[in-house]
Protein backbone atom coordinates (compact mmCIF):
# COMPACT_ATOMS: atom_id res chain seq x y z
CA UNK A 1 -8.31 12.09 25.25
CA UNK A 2 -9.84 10.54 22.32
CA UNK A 3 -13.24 9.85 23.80
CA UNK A 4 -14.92 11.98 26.65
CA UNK A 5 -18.10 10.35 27.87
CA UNK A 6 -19.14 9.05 24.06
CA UNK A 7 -22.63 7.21 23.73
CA UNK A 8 -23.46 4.71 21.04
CA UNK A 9 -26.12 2.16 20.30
CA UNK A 10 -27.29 0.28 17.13
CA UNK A 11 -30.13 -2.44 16.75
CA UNK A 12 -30.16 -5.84 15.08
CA UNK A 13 -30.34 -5.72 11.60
CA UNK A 14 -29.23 -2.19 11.13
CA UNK A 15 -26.70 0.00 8.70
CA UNK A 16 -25.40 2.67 10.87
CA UNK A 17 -22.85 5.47 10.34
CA UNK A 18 -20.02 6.37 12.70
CA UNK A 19 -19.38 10.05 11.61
CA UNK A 20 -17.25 12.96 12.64
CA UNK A 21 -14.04 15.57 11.50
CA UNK A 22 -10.57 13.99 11.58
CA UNK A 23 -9.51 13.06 15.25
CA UNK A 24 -13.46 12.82 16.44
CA UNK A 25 -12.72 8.99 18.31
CA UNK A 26 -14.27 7.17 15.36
CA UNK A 27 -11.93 4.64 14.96
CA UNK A 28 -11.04 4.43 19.00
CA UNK A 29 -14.61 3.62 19.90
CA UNK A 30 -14.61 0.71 16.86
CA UNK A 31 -11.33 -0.51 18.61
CA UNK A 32 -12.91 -0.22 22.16
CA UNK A 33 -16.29 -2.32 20.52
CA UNK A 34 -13.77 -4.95 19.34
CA UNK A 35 -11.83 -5.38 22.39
CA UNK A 36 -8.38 -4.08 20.72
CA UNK A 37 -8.32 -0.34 23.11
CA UNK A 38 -9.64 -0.81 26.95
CA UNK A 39 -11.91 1.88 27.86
CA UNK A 40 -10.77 3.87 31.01
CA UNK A 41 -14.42 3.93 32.04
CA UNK A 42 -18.12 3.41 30.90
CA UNK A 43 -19.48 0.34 29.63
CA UNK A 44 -20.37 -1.91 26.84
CA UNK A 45 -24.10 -3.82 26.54
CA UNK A 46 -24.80 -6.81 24.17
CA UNK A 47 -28.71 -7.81 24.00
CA UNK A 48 -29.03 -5.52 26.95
CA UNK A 49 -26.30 -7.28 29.35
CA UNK A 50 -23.00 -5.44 30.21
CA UNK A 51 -19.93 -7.74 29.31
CA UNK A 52 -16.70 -7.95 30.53
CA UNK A 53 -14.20 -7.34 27.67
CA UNK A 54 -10.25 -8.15 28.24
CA UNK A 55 -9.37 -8.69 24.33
CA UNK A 56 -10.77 -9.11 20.89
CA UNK A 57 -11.30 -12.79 21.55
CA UNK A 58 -14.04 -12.20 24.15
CA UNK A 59 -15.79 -9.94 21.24
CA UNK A 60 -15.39 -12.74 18.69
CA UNK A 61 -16.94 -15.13 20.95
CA UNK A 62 -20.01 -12.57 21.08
CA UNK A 63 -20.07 -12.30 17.26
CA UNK A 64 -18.39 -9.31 16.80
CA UNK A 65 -15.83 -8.62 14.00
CA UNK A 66 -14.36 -5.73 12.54
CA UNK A 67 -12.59 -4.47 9.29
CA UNK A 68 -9.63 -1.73 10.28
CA UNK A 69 -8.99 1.29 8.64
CA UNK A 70 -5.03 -0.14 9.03
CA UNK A 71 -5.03 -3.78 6.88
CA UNK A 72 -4.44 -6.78 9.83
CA UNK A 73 -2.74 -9.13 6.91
CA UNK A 74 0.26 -10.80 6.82
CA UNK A 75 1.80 -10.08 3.67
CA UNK A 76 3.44 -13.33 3.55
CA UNK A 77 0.83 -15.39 3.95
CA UNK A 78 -1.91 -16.45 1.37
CA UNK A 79 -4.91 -15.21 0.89
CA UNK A 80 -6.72 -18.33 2.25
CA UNK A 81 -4.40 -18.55 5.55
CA UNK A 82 -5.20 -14.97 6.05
CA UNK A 83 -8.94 -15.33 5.87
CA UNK A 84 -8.96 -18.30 7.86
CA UNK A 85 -6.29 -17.11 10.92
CA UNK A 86 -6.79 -18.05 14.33
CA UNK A 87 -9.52 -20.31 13.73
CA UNK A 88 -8.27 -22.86 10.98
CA UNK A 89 -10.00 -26.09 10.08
CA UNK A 90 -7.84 -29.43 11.79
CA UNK A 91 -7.93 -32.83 11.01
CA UNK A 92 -6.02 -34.93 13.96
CA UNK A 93 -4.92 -31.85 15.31
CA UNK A 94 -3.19 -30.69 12.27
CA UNK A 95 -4.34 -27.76 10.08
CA UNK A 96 -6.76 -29.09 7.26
CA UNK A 97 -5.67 -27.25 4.27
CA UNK A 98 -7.62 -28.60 2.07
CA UNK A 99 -10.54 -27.37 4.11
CA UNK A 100 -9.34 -23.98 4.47
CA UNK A 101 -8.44 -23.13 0.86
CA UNK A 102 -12.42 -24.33 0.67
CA UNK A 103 -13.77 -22.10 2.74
CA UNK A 104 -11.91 -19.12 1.86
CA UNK A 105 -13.19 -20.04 -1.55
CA UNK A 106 -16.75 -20.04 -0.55
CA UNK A 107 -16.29 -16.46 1.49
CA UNK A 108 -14.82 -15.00 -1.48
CA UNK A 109 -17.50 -16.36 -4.08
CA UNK A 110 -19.55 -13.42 -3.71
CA UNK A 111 -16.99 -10.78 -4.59
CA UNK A 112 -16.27 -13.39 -7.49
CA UNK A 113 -19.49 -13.42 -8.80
CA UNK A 114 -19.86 -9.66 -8.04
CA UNK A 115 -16.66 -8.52 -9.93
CA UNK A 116 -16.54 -11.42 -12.59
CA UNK A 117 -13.23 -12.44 -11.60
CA UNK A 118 -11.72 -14.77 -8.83
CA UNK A 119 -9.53 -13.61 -6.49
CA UNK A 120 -6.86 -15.96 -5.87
CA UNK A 121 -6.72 -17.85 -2.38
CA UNK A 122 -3.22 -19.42 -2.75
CA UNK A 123 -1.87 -16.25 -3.86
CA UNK A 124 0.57 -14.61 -0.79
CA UNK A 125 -0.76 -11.44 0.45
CA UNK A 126 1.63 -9.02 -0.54
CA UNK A 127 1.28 -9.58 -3.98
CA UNK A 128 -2.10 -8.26 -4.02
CA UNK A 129 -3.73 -4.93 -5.37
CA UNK A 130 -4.85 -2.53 -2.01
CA UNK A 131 -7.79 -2.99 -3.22
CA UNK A 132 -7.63 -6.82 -3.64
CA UNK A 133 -6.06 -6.69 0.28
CA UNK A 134 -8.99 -5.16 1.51
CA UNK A 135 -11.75 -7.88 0.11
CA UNK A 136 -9.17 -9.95 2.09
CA UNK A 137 -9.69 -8.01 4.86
CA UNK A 138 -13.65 -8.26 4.68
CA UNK A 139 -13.67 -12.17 4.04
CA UNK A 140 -11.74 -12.34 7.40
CA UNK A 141 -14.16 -10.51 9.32
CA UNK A 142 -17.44 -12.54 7.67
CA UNK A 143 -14.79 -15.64 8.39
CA UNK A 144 -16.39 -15.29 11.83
CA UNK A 145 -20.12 -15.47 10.96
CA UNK A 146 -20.40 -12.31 13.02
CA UNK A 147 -23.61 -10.94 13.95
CA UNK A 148 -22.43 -7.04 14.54
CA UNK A 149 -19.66 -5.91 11.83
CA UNK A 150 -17.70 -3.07 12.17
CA UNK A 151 -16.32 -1.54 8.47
CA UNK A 152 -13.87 0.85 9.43
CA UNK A 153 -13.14 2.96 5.90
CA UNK A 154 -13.27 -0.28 4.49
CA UNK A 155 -14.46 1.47 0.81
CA UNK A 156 -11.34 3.82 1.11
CA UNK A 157 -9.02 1.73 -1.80
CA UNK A 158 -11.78 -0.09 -3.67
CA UNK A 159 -13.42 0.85 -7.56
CA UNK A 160 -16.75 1.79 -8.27
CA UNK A 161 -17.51 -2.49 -8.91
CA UNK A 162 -15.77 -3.52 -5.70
CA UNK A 163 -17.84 -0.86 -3.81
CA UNK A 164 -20.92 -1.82 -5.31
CA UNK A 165 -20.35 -5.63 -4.57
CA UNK A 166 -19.53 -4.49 -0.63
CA UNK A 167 -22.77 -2.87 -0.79
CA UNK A 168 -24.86 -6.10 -1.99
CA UNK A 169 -22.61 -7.88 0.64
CA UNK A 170 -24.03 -5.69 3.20
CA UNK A 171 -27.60 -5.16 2.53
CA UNK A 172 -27.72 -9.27 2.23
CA UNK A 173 -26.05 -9.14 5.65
CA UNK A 174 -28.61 -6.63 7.21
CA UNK A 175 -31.49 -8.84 5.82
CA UNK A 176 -30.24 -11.38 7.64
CA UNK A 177 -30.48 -9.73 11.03
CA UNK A 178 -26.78 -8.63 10.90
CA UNK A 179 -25.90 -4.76 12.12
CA UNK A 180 -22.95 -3.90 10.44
CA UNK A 181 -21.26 -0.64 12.01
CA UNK A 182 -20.34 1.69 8.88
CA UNK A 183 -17.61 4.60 9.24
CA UNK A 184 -17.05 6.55 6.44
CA UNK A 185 -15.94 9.95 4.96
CA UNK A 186 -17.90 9.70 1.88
CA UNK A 187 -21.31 11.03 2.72
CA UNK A 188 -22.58 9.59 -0.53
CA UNK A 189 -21.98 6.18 0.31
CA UNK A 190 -23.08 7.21 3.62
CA UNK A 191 -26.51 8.41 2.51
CA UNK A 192 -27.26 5.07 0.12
CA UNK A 193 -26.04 2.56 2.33
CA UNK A 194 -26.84 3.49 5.91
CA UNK A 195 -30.11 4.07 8.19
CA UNK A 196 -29.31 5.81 10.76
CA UNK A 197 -26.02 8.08 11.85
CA UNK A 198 -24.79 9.15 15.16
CA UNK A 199 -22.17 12.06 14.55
CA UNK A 200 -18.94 12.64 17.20
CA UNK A 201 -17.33 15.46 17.71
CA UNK A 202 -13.84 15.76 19.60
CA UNK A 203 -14.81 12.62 21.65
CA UNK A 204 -18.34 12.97 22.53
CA UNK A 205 -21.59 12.35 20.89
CA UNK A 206 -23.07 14.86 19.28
CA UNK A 207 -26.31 13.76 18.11
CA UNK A 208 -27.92 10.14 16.21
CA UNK A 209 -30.16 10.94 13.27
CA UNK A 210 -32.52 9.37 11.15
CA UNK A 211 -30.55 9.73 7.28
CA UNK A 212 -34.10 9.58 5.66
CA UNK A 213 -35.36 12.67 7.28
CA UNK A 214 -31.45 14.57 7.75
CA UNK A 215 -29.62 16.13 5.12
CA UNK A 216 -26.08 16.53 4.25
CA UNK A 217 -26.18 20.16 5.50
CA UNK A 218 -27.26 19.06 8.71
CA UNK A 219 -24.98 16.27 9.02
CA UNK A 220 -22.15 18.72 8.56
CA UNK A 221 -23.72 21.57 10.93
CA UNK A 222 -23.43 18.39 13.36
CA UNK A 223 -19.86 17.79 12.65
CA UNK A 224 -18.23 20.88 12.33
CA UNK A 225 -20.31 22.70 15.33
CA UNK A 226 -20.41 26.58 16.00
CA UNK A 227 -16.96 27.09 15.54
CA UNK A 228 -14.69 30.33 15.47
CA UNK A 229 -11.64 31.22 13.09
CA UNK A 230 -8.60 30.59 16.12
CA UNK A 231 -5.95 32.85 16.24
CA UNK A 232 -3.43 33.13 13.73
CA UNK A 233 -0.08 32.52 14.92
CA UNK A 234 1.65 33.45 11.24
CA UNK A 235 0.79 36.35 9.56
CA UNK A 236 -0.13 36.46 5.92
CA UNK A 237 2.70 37.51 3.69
CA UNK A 238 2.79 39.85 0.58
CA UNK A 239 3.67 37.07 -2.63
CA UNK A 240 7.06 36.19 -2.46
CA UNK A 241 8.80 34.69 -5.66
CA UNK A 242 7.97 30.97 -6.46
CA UNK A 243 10.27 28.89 -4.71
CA UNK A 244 8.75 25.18 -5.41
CA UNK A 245 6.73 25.03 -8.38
CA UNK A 246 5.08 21.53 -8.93
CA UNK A 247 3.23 20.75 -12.31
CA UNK A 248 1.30 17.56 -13.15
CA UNK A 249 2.93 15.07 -10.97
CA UNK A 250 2.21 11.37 -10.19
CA UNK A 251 3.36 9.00 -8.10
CA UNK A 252 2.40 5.20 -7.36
CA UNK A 253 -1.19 4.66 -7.73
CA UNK A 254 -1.93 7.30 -5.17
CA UNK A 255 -1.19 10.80 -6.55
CA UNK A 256 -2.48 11.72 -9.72
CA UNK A 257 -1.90 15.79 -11.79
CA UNK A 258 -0.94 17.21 -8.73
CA UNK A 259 -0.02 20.87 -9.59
CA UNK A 260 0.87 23.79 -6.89
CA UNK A 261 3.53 26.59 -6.38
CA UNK A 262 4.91 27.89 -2.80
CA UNK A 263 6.22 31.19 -2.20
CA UNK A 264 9.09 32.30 -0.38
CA UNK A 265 7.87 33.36 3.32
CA UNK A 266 4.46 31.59 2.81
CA UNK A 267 2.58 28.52 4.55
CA UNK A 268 0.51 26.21 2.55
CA UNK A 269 -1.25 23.36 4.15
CA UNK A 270 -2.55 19.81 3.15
CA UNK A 271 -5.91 19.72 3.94
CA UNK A 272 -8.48 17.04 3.51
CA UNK A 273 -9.16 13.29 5.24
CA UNK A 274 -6.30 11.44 6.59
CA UNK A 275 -4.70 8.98 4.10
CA UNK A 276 -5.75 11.04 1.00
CA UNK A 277 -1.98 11.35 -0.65
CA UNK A 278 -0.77 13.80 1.79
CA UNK A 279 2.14 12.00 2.86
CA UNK A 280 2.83 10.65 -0.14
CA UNK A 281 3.09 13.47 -2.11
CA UNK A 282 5.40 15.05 0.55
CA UNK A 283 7.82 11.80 0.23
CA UNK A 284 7.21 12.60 -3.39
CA UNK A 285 8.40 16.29 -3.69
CA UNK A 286 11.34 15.03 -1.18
CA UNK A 287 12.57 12.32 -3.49
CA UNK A 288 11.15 9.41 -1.06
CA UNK A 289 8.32 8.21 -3.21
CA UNK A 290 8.95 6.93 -7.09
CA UNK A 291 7.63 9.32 -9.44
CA UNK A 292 5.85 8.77 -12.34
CA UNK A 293 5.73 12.23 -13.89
CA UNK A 294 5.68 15.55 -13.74
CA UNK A 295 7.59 18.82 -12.87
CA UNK A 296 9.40 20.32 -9.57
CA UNK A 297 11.20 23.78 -9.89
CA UNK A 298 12.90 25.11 -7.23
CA UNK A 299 13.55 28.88 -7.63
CA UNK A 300 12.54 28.67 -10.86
CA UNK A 301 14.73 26.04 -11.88
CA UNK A 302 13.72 21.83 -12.75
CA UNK A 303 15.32 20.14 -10.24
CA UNK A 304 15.38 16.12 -11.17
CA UNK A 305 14.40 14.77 -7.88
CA UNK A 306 15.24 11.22 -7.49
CA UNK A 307 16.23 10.35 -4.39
CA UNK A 308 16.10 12.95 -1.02
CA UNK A 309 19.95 13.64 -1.60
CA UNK A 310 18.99 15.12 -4.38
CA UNK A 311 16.07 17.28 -2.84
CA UNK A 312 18.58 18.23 -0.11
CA UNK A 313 21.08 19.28 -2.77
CA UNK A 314 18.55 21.79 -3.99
CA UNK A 315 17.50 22.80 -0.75
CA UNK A 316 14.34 21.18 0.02
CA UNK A 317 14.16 19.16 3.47
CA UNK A 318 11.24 17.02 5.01
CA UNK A 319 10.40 16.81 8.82
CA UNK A 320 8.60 13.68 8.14
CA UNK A 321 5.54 11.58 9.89
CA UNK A 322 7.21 9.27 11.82
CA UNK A 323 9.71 10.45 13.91
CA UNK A 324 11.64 7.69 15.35
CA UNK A 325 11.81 5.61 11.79
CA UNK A 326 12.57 8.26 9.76
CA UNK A 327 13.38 11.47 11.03
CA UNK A 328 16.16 10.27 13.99
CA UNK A 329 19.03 7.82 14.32
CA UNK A 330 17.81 6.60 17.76
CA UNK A 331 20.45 4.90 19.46
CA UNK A 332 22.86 7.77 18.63
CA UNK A 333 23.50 11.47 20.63
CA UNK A 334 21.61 14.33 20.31
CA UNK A 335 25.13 15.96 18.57
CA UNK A 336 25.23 13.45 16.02
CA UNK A 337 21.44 13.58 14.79
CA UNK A 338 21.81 17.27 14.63
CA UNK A 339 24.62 18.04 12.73
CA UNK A 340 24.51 14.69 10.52
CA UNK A 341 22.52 15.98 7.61
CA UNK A 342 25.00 19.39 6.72
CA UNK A 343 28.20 17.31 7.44
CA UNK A 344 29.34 18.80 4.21
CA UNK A 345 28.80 22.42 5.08
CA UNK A 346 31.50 22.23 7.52
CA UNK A 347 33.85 20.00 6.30
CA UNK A 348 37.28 21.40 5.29
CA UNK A 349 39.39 19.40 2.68
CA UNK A 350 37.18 16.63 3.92
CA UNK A 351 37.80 16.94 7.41
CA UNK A 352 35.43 17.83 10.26
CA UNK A 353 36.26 19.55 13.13
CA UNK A 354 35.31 18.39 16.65
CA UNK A 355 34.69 22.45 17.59
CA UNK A 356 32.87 23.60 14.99
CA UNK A 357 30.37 20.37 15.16
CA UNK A 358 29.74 21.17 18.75
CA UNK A 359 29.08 24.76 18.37
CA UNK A 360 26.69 24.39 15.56
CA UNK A 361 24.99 21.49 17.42
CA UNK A 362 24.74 23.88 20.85
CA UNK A 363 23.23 26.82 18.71
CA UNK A 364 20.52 24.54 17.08
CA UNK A 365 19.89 23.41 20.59
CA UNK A 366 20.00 26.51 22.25
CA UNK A 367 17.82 28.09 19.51
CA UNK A 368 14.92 25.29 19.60
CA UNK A 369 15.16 25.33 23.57
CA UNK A 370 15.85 21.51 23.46
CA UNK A 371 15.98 20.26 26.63
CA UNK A 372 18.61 17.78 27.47
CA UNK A 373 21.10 17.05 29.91
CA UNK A 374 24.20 16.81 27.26
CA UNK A 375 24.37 16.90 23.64
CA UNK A 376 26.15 13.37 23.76
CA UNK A 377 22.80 12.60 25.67
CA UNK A 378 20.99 9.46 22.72
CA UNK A 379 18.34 10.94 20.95
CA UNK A 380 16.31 8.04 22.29
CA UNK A 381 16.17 8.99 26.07
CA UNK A 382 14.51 12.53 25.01
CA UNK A 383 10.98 13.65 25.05
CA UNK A 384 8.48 12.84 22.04
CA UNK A 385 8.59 16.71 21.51
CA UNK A 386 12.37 17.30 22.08
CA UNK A 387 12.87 14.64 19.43
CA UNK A 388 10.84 16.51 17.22
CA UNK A 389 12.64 19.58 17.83
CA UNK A 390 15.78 17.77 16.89
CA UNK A 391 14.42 16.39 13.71
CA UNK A 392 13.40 20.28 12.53
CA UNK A 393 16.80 21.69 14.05
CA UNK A 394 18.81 19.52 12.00
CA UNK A 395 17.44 21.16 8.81
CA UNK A 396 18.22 24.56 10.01
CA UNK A 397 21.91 23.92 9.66
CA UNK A 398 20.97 23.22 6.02
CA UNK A 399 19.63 27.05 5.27
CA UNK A 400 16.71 25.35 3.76
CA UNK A 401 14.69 26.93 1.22
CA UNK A 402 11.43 24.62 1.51
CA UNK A 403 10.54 23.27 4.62
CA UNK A 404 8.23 20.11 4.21
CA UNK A 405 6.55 19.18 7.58
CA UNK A 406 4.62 15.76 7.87
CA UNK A 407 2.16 16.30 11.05
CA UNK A 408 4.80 17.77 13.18
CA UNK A 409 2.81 18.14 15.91
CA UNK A 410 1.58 14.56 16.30
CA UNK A 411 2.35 13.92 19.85
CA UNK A 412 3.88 16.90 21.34
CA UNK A 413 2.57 18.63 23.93
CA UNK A 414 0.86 22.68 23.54
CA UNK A 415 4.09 24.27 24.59
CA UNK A 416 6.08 22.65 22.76
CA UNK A 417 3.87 22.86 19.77
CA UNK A 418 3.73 26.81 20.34
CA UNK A 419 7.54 26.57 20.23
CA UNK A 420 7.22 24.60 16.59
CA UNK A 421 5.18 27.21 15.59
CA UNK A 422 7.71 29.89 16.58
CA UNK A 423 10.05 28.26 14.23
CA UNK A 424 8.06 27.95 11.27
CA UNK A 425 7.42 32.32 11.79
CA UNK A 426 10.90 32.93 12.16
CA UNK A 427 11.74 30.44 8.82
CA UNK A 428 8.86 32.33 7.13
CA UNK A 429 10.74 35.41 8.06
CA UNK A 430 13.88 33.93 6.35
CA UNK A 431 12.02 33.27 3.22
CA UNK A 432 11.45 29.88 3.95
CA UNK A 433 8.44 28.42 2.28
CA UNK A 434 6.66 26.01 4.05
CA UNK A 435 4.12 22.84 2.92
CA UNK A 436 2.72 21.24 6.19
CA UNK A 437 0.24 18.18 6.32
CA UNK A 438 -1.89 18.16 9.34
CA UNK A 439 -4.62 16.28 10.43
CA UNK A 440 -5.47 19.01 12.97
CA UNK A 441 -7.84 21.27 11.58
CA UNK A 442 -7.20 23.79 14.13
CA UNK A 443 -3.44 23.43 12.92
CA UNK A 444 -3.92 24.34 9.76
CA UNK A 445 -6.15 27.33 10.49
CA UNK A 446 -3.62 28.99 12.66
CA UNK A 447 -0.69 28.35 10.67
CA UNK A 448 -1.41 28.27 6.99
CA UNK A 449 -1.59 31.39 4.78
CA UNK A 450 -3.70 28.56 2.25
CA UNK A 451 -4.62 24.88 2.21
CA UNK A 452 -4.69 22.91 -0.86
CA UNK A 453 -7.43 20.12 0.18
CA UNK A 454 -6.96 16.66 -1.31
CA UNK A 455 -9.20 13.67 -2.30
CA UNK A 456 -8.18 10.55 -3.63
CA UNK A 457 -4.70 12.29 -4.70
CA UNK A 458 -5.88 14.90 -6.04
CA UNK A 459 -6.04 19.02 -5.58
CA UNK A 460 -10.05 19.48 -5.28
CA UNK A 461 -10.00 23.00 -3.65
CA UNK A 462 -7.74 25.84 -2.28
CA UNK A 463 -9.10 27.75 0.96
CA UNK A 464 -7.24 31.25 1.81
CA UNK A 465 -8.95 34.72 3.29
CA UNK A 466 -11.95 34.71 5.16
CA UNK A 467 -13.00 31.37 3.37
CA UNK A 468 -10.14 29.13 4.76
CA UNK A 469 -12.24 27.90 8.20
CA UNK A 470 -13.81 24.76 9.77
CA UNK A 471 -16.60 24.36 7.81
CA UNK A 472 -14.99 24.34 4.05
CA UNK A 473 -12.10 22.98 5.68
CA UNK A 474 -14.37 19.67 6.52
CA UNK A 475 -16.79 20.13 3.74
CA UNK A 476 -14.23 20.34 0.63
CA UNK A 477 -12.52 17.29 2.45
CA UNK A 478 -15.86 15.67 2.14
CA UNK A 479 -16.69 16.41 -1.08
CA UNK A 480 -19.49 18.74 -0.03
CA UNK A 481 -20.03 22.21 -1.11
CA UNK A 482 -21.49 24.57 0.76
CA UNK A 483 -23.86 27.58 -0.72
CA UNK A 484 -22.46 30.27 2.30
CA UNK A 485 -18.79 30.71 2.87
CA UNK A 486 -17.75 31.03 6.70
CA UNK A 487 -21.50 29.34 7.35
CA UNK A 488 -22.87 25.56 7.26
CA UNK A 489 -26.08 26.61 6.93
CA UNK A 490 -27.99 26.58 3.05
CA UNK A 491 -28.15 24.43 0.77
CA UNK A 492 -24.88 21.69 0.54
CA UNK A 493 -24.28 19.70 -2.59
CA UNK A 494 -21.77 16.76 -3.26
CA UNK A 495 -18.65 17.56 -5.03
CA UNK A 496 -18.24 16.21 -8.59
């Protein structure tokens, strides 16, 4: 349930903050305001009158437009076909180019004049910055004149100058009459941009404030709550030896001197806002994201990671974030995605044996309490969390000595994630060492011995003992320090 009875309201001419923790309904309640997720009940007022909404075209008729957190572009179009889809300029009933690359031209002039530079509008998509993608993104939205806009992390992969011109863009906006809907995790921007606030937590409103008269302790006493340490369902482990050292690496233009170790029998977690390098630097370690630089040891040895054969080779493994694109051969049995990845392990002269597949296949199964009717059963016709158990349980076969987990959880059911956890212990037991990425707090509390919290692809803080809980959890991902540990009360400054 992302939202549970959730209250909102904004007035004409406003800046207001959507705010709340990772998996608050912040983006589902922009999606249900823009006619993109149906609410299951409740119901949505324009200038005081309820309105019937069956898809975002009723909400662009009403002036409504939004910029997603996810890009809506078509890479392979240009930028001004972008801007301009769905409601082209036509001449005879044929698309007016000519018109169109004008009017892109004039929605981009003020990030032109802002950033001293022109974007260019026959330029195709895809061949674009981020950052440049998500001015293309904006345009799009003001493409539609709206008179409520919805920015959605829209600052997340600009610079300091293409904030700054955003900014202008919006306070010329709001003095126009023009309420523009601001959700953010960066309370600075927050606090220079925006009015008001109105704070959910885990689907419900929590409070609306006044930013003038609030501050950023406050905000984060509203978002975090009273909240208790949950139980632990891994121990903490005496220090193991090292068995993945990682020194000063990059990767892409996301990660940047990312340095860590992992101990054998130990559970680090990725903390911080979704979409801060997690992932990536997960794909990284595995071999599935280019590197730039840096250093990976494994036992205490470099290991030149280039591709995830190699990672495998040295005995690191990724359960990774999406499942059923890269974790799973779908169309194929339940056998054959289990024992695919340690082939080689059982393989005689280079021959398999039909046997010895089956019975290391039935004891992965057996062990993760899979259910399924027959092991020649496809993959595809299983549960979302039997799926996941088969994308762990193939590992296992491997005798892995780091375990990299991508959200695991994501979609399984409590049981079932009890059952994951279960797993992880008994690996930990084995001298596993384990690097998870959750966007469950609660996760990462119950699980993790530490958690390495990123920003912008970067390490900004470790939390273990009594100060890994909610509050530092959500205030180092913010950037916000707070003065008490295990409290969100005294004095909070912004992180540097």
């Amino acid at each position: 349930m992302a939202l549970n009875g959730a209250n909102f309201a904004c007035a004409p001419g406003e800046v207001h903050a959507l705010l709340g923790a990772n998996g608050s309904g912040k983006s589902t309640l922009a999606k249900i305001i823009t006619g993109v997720v149906a609410p299951d009940a409740g119901e949505i007022r324009v200038d005081g009158q309820t309105v019937t909404v069956s898809g975002p075209a009723d909400m662009y008729r009403l002036g409504i437009a939004s910029v997603y957190q996810e890009l809506s572009l078509i890479p392979q179009l240009s930028v001004a076909e972008n801007i301009l889809l769905g409601h082209e300029a036509t001449r005879a009933c044929l698309i007016d180019n000519r018109a169109i690359w004008a009017q892109a031209a004039r929605l981009l002039e003020h990030f032109s004049r802002s950033l001293g530079r022109s974007l260019p509008i026959h330029a195709v998509v895809e061949e674009l910055s981020p950052a440049e993608q998500q001015l293309v993104e904006i345009a799009k939205a003001l493409s539609r004149s709206p008179r409520l806009l919805i920015l959605d992390e829209a600052t997340a992969s600009l610079h300091s100058r293409e904030v700054e011109a955003l900014f202008e863009l919006v306070r010329g906006l709001k003095d126009k009459g023009c309420t523009v809907i601001f959700i953010s995790h960066r309370m600075e921007e927050v606090f220079r941009l925006c009015d008001r606030a109105t704070v959910l937590r885990n689907g419900q409103t929590v409070a609306t404030v006044d930013l003038k008269t609030t501050s950023p302790d406050e905000l984060l006493q509203l978002m975090v709550g009273e909240t208790e340490r949950p139980e632990r369902v891994h121990k903490e482990v005496s220090p193991g030896r090292v068995v993945l050292k990682v020194e000063k690496l990059r990767a892409g233009r996301v990660l940047r001197e990312v340095s860590f170790t992992v101990r054998a029998g130990e559970v680090v977690g990725l903390g911080g806002l979704q979409g801060q390098g997690q992932s990536e630097l997960l794909k990284a370690v595995f071999g599935a994201y280019p590197l730039e630089s840096g250093l990976i040891e494994i036992e205490g040895r470099r290991a030149r990671i280039r591709r995830p054969a190699d990672a495998i080779r040295a005995g690191v493994v990724l359960v990774p974030g999406n499942r059923a694109h890269e974790g799973l051969c779908l169309p194929r049995s339940t056998f054959e995605n289990t024992t695919l990845p340690s082939l080689e392990h059982r393989s005689r002269c280079g021959l398999l044996s039909a046997s010895r597949e089956r019975r290391a296949a039935n004891e992965v199964i057996q062990r993760l309490e899979v259910k399924v009717a027959d092991i020649y059963q496809p993959v595809s016709t299983l549960s979302g969390g039997n799926q996941q158990k088969v994308v762990i349980g193939k590992w296992l076969l491997n005798n892995p000595k780091v375990l990299l987990m991508d959200d695991p959880t994501k979609g399984v059911d409590v049981r079932t994630r009890l059952e994951l956890y279960r797993v992880i212990k008994e690996l930990c037991s084995r001298d596993v060492g384990v690097l998870i990425n959750s966007t469950d707090n609660a996760e990462l509390l119950a699980v993790c011995d530490r958690v390495l919290v990123l920003y912008e692809g970067q390490i900004v803080d470790e939390l273990t003992g009594d100060d890994l809980n909610e509050a530092n959890l959500v205030a180092a991902g913010l950037r916000m320090t707070a003065s008490a540990h295990n409290s969100t009360r005294g004095e909070t400054t912004w992180g540097e």
